[in-house]
C-alpha atoms as a PDB file:
ATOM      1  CA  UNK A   1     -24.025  28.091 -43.826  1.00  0.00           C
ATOM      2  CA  UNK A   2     -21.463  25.492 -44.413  1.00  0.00           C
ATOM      3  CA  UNK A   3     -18.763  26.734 -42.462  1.00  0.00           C
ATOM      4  CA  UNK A   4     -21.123  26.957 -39.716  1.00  0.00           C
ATOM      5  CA  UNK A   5     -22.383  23.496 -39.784  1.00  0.00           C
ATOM      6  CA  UNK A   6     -18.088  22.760 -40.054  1.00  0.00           C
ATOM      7  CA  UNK A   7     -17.057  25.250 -37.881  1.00  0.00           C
ATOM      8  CA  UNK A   8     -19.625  23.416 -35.095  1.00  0.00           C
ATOM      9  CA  UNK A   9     -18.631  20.182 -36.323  1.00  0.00           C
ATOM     10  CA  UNK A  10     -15.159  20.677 -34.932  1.00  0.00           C
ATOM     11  CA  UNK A  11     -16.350  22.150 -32.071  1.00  0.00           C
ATOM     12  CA  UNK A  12     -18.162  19.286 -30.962  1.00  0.00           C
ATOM     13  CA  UNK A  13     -14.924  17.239 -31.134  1.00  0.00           C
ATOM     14  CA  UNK A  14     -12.980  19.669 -29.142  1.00  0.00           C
ATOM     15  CA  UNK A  15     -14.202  17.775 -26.054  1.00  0.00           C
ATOM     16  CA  UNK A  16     -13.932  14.156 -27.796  1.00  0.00           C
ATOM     17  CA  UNK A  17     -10.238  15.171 -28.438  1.00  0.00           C
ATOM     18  CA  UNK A  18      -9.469  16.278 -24.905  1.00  0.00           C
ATOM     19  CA  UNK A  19     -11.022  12.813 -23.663  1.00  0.00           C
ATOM     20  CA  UNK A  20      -8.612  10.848 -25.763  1.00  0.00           C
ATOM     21  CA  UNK A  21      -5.790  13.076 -24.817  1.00  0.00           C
ATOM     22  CA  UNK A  22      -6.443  12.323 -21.013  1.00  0.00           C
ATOM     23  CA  UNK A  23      -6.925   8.560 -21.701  1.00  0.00           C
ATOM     24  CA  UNK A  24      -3.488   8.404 -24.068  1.00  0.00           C
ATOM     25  CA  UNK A  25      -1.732  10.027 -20.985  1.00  0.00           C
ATOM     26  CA  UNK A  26      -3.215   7.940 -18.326  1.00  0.00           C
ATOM     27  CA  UNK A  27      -2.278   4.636 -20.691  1.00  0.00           C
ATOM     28  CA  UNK A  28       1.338   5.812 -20.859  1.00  0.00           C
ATOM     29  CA  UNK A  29       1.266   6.186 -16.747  1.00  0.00           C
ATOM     30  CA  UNK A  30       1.364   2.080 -16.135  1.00  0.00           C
ATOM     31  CA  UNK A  31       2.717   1.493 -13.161  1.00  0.00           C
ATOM     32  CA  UNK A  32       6.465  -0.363 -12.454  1.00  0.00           C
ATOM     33  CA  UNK A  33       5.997  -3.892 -14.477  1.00  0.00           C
ATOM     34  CA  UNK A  34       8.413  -5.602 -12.220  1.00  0.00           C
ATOM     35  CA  UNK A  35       6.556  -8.063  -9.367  1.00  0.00           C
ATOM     36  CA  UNK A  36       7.033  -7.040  -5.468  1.00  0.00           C
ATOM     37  CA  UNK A  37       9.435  -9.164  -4.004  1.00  0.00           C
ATOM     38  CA  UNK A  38      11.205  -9.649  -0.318  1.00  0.00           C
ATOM     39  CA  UNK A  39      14.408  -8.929  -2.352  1.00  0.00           C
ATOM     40  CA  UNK A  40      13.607  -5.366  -4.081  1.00  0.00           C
ATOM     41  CA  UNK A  41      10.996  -3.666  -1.775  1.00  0.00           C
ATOM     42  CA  UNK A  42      11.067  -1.727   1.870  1.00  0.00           C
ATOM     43  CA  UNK A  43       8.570  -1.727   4.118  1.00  0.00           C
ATOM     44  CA  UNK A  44       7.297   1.506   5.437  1.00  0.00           C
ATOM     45  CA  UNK A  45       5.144   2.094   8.562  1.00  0.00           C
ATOM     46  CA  UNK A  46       3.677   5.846   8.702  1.00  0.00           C
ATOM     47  CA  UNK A  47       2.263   7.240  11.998  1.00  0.00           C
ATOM     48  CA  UNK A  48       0.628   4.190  13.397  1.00  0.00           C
ATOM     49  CA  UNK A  49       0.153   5.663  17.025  1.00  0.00           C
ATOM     50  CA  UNK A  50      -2.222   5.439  19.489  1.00  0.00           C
ATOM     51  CA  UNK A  51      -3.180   9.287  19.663  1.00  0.00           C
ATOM     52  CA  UNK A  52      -4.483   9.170  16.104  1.00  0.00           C
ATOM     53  CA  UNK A  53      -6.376   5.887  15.389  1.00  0.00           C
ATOM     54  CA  UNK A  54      -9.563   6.993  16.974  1.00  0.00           C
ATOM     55  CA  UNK A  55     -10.191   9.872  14.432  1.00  0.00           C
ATOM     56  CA  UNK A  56      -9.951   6.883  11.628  1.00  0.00           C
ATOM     57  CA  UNK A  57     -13.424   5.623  10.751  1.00  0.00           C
ATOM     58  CA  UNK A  58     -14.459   5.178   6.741  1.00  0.00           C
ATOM     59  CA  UNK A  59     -13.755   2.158   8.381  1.00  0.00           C
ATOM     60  CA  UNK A  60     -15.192   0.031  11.220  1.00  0.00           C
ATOM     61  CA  UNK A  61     -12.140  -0.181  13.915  1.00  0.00           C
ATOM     62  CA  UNK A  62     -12.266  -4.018  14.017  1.00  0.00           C
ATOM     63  CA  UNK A  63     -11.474  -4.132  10.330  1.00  0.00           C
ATOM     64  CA  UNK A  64      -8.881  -1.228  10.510  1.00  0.00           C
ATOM     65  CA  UNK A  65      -6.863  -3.089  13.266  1.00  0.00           C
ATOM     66  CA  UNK A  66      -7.208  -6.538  11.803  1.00  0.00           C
ATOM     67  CA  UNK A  67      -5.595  -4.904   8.422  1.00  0.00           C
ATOM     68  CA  UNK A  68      -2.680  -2.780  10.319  1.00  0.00           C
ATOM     69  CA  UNK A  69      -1.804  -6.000  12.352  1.00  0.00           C
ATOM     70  CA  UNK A  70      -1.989  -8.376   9.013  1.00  0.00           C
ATOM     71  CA  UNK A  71       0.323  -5.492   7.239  1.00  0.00           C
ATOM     72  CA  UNK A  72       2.713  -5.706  10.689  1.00  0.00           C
ATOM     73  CA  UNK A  73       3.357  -9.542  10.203  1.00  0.00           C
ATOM     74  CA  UNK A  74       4.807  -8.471   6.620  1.00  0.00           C
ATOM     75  CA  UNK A  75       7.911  -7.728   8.637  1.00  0.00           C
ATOM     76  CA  UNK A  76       9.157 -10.848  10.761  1.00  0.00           C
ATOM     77  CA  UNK A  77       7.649 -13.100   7.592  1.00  0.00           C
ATOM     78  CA  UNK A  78       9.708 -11.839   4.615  1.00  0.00           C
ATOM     79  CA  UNK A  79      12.099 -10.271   6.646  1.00  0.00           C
ATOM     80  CA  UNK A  80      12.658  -7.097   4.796  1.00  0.00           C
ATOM     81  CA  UNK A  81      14.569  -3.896   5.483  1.00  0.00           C
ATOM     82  CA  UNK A  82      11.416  -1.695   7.371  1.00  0.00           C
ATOM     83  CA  UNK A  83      10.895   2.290   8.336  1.00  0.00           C
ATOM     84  CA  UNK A  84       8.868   2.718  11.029  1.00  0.00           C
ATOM     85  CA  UNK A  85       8.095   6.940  10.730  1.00  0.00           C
ATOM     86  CA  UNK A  86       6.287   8.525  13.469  1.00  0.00           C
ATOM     87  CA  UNK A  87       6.635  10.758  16.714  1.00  0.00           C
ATOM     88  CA  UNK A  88       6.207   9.151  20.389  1.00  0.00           C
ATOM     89  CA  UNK A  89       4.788  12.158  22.618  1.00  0.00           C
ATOM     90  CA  UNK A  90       1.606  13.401  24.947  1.00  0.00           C
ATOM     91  CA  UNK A  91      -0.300  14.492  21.467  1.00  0.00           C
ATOM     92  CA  UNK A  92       0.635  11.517  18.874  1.00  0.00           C
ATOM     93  CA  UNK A  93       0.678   8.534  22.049  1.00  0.00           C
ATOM     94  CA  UNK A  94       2.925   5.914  21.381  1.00  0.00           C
ATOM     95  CA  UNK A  95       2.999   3.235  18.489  1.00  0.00           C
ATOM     96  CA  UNK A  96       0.066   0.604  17.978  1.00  0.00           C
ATOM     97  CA  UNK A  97       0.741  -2.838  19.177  1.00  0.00           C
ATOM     98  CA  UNK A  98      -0.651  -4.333  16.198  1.00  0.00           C
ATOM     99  CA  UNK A  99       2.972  -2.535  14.883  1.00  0.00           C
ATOM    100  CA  UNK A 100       5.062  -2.948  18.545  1.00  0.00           C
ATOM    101  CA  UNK A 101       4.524  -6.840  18.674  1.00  0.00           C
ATOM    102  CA  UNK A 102       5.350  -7.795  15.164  1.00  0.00           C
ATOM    103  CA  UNK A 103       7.103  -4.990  13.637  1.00  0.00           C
ATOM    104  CA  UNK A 104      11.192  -5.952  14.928  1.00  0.00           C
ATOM    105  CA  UNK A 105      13.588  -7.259  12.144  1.00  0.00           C
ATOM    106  CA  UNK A 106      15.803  -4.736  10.254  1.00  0.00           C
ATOM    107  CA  UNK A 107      13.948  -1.611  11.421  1.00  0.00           C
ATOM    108  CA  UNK A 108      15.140   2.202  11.373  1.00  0.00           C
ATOM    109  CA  UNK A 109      12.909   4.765  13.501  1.00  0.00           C
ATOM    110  CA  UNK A 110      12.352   7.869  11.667  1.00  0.00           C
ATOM    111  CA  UNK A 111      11.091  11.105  13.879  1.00  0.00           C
ATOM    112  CA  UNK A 112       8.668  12.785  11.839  1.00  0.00           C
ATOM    113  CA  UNK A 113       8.456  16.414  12.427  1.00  0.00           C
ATOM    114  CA  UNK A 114       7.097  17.657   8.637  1.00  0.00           C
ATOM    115  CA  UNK A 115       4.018  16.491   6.899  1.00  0.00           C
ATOM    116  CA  UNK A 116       6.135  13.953   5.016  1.00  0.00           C
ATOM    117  CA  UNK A 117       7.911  11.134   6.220  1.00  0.00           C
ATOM    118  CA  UNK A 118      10.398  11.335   3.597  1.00  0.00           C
ATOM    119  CA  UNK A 119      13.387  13.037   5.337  1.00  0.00           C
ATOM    120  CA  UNK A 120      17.332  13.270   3.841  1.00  0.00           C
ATOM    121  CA  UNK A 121      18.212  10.406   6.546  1.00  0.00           C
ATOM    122  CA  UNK A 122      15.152   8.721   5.301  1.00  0.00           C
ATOM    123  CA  UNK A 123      16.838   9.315   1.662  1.00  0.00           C
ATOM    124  CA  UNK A 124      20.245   7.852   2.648  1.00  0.00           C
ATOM    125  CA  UNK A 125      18.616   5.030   4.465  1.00  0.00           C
ATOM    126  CA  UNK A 126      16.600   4.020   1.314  1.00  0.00           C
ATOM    127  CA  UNK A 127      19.718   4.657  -1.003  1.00  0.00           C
ATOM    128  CA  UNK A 128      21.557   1.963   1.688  1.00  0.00           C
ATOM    129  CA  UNK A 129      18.750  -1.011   0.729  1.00  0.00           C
ATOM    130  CA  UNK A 130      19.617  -0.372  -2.993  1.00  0.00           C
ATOM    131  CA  UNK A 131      15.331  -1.221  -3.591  1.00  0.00           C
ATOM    132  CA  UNK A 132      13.564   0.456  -5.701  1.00  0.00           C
ATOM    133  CA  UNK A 133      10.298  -0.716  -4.333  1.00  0.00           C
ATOM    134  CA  UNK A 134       8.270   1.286  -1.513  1.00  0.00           C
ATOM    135  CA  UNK A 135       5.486  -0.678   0.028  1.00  0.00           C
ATOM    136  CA  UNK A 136       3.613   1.880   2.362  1.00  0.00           C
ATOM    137  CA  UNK A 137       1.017   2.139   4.787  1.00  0.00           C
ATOM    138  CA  UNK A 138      -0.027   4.827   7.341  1.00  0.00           C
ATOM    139  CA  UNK A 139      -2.460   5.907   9.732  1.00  0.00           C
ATOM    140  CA  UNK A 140      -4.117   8.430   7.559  1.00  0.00           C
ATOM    141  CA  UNK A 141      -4.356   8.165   3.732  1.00  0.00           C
ATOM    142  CA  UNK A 142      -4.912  11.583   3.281  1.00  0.00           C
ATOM    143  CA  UNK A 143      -2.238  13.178   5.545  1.00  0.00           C
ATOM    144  CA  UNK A 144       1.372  11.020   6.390  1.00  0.00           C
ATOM    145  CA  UNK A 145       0.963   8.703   3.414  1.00  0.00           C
ATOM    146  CA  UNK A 146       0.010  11.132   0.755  1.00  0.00           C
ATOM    147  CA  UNK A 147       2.174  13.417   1.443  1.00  0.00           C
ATOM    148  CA  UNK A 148       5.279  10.961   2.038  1.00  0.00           C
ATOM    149  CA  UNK A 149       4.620   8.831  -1.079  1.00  0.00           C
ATOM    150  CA  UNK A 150       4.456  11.797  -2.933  1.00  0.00           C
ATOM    151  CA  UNK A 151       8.002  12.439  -2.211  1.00  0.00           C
ATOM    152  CA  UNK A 152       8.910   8.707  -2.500  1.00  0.00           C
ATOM    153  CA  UNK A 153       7.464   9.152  -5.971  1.00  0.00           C
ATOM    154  CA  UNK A 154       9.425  12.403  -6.696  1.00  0.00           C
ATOM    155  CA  UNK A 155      12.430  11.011  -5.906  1.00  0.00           C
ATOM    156  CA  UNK A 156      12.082   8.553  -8.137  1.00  0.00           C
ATOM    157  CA  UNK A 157      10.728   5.304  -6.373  1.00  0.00           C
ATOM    158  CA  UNK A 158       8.143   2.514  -7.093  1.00  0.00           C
ATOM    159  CA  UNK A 159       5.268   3.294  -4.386  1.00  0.00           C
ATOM    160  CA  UNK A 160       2.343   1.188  -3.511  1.00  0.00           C
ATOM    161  CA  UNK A 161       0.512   2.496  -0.777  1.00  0.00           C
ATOM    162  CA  UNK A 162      -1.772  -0.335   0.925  1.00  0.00           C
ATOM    163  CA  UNK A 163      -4.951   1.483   0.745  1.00  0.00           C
ATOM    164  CA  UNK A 164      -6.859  -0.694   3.232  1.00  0.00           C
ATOM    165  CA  UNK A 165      -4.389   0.170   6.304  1.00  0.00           C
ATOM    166  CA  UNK A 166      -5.229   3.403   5.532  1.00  0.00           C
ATOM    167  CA  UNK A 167      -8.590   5.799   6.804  1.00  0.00           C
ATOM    168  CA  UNK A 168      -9.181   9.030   7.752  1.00  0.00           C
ATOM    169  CA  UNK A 169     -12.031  10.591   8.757  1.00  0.00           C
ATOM    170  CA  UNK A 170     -13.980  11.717   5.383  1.00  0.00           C
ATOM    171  CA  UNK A 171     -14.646   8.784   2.484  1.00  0.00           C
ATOM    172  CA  UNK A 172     -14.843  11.733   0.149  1.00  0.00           C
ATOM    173  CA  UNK A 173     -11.154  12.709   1.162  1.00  0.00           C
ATOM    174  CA  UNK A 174      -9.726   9.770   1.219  1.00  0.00           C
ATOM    175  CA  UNK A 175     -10.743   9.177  -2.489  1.00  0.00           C
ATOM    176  CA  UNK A 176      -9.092  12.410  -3.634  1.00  0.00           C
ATOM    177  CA  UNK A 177      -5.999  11.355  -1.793  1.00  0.00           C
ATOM    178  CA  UNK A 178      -5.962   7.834  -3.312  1.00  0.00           C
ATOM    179  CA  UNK A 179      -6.776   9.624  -6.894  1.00  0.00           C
ATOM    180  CA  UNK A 180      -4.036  11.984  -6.245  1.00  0.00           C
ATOM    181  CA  UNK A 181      -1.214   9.815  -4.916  1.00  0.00           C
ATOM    182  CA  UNK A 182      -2.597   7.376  -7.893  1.00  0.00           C
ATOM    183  CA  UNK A 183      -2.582  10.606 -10.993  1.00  0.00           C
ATOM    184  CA  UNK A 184       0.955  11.247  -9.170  1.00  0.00           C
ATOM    185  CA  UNK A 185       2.214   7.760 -10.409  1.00  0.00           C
ATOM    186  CA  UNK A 186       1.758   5.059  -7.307  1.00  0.00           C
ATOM    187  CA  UNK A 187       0.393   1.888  -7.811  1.00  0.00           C
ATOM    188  CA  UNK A 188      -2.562   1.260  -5.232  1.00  0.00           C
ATOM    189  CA  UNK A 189      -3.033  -1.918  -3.610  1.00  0.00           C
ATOM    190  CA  UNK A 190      -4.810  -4.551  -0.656  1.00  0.00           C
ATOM    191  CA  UNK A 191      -2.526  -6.062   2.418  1.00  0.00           C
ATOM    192  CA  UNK A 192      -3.766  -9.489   0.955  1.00  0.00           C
ATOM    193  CA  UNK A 193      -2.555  -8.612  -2.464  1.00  0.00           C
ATOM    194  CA  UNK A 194       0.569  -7.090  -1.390  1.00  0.00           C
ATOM    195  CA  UNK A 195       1.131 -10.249   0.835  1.00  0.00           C
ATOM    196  CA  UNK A 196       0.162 -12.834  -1.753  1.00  0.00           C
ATOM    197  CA  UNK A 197       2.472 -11.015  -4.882  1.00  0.00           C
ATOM    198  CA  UNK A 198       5.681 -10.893  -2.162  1.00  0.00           C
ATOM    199  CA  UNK A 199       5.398 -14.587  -1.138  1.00  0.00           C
ATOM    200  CA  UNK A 200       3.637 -15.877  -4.683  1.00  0.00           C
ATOM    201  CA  UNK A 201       4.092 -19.318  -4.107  1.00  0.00           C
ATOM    202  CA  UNK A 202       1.943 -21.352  -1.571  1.00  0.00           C
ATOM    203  CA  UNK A 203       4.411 -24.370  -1.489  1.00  0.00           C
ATOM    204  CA  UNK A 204       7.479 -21.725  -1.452  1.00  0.00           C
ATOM    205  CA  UNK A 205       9.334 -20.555   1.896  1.00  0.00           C
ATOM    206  CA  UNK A 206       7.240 -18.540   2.693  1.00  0.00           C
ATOM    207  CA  UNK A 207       3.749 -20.471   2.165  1.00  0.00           C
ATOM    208  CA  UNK A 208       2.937 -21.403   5.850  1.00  0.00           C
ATOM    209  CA  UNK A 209       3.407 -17.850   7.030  1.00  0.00           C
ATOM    210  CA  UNK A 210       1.142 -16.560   3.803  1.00  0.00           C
ATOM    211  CA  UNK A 211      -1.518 -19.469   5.089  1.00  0.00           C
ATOM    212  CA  UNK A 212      -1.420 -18.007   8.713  1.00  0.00           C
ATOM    213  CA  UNK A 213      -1.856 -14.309   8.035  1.00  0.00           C
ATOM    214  CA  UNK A 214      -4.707 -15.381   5.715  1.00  0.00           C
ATOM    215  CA  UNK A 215      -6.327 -17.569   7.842  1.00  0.00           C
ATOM    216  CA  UNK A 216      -6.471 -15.385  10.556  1.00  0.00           C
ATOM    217  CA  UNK A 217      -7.217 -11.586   9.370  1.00  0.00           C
ATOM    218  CA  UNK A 218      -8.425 -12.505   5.722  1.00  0.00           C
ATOM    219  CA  UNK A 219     -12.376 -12.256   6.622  1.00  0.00           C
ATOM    220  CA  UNK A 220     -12.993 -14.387   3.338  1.00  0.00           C
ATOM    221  CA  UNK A 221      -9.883 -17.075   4.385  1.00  0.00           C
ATOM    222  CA  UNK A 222     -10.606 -20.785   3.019  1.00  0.00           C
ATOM    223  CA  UNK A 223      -7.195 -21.938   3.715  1.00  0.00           C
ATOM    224  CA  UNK A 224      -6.642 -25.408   4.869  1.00  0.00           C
ATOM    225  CA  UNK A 225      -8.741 -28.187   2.914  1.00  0.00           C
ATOM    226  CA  UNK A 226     -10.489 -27.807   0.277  1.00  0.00           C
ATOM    227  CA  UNK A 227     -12.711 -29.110  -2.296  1.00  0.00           C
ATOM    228  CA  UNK A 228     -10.788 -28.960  -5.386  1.00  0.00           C
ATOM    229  CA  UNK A 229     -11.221 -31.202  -8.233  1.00  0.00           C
ATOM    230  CA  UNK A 230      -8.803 -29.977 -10.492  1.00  0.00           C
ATOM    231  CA  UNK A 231      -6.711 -32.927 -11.917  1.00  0.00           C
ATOM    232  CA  UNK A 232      -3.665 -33.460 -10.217  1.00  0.00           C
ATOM    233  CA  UNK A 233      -4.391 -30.849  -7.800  1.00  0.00           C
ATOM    234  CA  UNK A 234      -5.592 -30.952  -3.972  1.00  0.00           C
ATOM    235  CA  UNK A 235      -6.359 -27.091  -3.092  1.00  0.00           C
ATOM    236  CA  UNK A 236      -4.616 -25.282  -0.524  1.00  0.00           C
ATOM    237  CA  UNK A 237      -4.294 -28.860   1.875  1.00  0.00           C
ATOM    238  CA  UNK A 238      -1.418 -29.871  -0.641  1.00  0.00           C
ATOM    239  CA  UNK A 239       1.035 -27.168   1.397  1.00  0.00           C
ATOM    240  CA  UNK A 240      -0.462 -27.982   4.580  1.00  0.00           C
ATOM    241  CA  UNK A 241       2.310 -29.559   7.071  1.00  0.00           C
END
């Protein structure tokens, strides 16, 4: 009878066991410690056309514009090398204008004819910026980004996908493809985070072009006075020109 009661005993920790297992491997999977900056990260644009952004919607269109167009004006403000990937044709359309109006300093076109984005002149191109870092974005989470960060990752790169310039057309789906792009080693993140960590400072060179994105696609934007009573502070209207 005792070697039952053991012999369930350990059975009943099999599953205990396999828990800690999962969570020792997930706290060895941190992502890249060093901060985003203008100096070691691309910018990468993924299928942002006009043939594919109506069958977006886990979330409302407004929103999903406001965030590809906030995203765009990463490229004229830190002025970094920039992919844009994507076919021009009768099916796709042609590119946003949200990505067309802002999206012009240092860019490469990349023709996408496979599910990923990440093609040998896509390689040679990144090997050319000498980054490590891949911020990326594309028209469907699920589809262009998943399956291009996935070979970012492969090949050895630091990828953070900006999840909210992302949809598809299934909330369901695009959690499995954030989970799997995440389990796969990417580091998931928001435009305003990915904006605020590449500028950092709001008094730096690049604080009046962080203050104008915010202010006009952050929905929650309190930039420009303030009420702050910190000592020997004055909020955001220190910066202010």
């Amino acid at each position: 009878m005792m070697r039952g009661l053991l012999l369930a005993a350990l059975f009943a920790l099999i599953p205990t066991m396999a828990f800690a297992d999962v969570q020792a491997d997930m706290a060895v999977q941190r992502g890249p410690a060093e901060r985003l900056t203008p100096d070691n990260t691309v910018l990468v644009y993924v299928d942002y056309t006009t043939g594919l952004d109506n069958l977006m919607n886990t979330m409302p269109g407004a929103v999903y514009k406001n965030n590809i167009e906030a995203f765009a004006k990463f490229n004229p403000l830190f002025k970094m090398p920039t992919a844009i990937l994507g076919t021009e044709n009768d099916y796709y359309g042609t590119m946003l204008p949200e990505i067309t109006d802002h999206v012009s300093y240092d860019v490469r076109r990349f023709p996408r004819h496979t599910m990923s984005g990440y093609t040998a002149e896509m390689a040679e191109w990144l090997r050319e910026s000498g980054r490590t870092n891949v911020l990326i974005g594309g028209i469907s989470i699920d589809n262009c980004t998943t399956h291009t960060a996935l070979d970012l990752l492969h090949a050895g790169y630091n990828v953070y996908v900006v999840v909210d310039v992302s949809s598809t057309n299934s909330r369901l789906i695009e959690d499995v493809a954030i989970t799997r792009v995440v389990q796969e080693g990417a580091t998931p993140i928001g435009w305003l985070a990915a904006l605020t960590e590449l500028g950092w400072w709001w008094d730096g060179p690049y604080g009046q072009g962080i203050r104008e994105i915010v202010a006009e696609h952050w929905a929650a934007s309190t930039v420009g006075p303030v009420d702050d009573t910190t000592p020997g502070q004055g909020g955001l209207e220190t910066f202010a020109d």
